[in-house]
Protein backbone atom coordinates (compact mmCIF):
# COMPACT_ATOMS: atom_id res chain seq x y z
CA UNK A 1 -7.06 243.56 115.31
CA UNK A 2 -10.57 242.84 114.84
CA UNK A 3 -13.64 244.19 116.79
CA UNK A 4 -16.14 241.83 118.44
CA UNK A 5 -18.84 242.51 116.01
CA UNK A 6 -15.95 241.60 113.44
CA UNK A 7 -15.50 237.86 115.29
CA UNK A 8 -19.13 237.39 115.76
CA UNK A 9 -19.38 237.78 112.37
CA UNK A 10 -16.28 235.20 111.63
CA UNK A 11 -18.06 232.87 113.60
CA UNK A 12 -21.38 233.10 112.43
CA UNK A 13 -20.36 232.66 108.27
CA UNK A 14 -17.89 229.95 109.60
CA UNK A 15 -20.82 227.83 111.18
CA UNK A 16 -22.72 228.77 107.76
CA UNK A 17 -20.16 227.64 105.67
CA UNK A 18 -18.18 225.04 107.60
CA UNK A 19 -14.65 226.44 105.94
CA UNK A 20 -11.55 229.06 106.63
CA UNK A 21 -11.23 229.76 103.09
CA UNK A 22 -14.83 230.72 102.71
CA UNK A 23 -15.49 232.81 105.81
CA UNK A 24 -12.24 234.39 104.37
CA UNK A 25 -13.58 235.20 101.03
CA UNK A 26 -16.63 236.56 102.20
CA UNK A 27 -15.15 238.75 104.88
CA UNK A 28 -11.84 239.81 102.42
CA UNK A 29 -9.95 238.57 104.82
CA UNK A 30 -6.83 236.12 105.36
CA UNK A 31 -8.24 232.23 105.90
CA UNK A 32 -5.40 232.59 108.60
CA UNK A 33 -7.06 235.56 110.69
CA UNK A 34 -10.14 233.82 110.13
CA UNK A 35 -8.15 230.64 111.95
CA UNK A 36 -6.26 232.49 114.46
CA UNK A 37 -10.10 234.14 116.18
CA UNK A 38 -11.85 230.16 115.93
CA UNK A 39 -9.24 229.09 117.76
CA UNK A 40 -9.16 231.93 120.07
CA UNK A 41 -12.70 231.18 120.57
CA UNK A 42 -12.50 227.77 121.09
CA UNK A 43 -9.50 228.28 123.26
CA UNK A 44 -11.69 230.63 125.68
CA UNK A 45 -14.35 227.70 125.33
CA UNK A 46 -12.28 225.27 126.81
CA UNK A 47 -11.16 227.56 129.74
CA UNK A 48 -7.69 227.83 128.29
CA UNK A 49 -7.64 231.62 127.87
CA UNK A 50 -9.48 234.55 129.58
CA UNK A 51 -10.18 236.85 126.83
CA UNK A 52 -10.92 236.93 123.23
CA UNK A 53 -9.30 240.43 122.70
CA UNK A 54 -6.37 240.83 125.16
CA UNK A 55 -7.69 244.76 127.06
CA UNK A 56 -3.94 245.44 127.90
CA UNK A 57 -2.10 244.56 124.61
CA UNK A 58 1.62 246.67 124.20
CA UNK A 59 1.88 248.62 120.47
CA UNK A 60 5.48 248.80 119.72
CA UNK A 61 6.62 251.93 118.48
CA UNK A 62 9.86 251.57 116.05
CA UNK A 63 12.71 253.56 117.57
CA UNK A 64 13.62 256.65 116.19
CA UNK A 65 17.24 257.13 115.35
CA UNK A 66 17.14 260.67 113.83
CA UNK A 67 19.13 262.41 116.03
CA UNK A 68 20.67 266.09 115.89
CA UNK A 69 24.21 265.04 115.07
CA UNK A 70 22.46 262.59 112.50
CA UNK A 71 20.32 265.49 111.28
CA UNK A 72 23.34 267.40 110.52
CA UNK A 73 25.33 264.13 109.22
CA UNK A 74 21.97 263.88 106.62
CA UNK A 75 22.23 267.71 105.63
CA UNK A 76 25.81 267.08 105.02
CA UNK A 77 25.53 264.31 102.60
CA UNK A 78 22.96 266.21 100.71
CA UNK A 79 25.15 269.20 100.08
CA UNK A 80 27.55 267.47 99.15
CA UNK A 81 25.68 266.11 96.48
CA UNK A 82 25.03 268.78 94.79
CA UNK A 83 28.36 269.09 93.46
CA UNK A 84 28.34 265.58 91.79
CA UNK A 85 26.82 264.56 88.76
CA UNK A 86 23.08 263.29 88.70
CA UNK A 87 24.47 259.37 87.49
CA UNK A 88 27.22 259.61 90.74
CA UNK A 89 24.98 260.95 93.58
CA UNK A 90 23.72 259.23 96.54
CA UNK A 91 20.20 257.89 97.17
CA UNK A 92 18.44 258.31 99.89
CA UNK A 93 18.67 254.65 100.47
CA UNK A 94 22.32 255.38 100.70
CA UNK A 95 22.39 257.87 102.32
């Protein structure tokens, strides 16, 4: 996510330049996020949405699986590993 200075900036190059792809290649940026914040803009111009940068936005944290019994499930596999020939073991992709 962007900061304001960041958008001000988007908008000033794109009323410069007059195109995605260039606002994009000056910024390093995707022509798409560059797209997505003009229309947010003009979407807040036209009284269609409140806020540029939502205040109360919701990060979503993976969920962690790695249990105890898992743990020890892991710990197994990798013993048992050890007794089998480098070609013939399991990866951890596997595993």
């Amino acid at each position: 996510m962007k900061t304001m200075a960041d958008i001000r900036r988007i908008v000033d190059l794109y009323e410069l330049y007059g195109s995605y792809k260039k606002v994009a290649r000056e910024l390093s940026i995707s022509p798409n996020t560059a797209k997505k914040y003009l229309r947010r803009i003009k979407d807040l111009q036209n009284g269609e949405a409140e806020e540029i940068l939502p205040k109360n936005r919701k990060i979503i944290q993976p969920s962690r699986v790695l249990t105890e019994t898992v743990r020890l499930k892991i710990h197994q596999y990798l013993e048992s590993n050890l007794e089998h020939p480098r070609k013939q073991r399991l990866t951890a992709k596997r595993i």
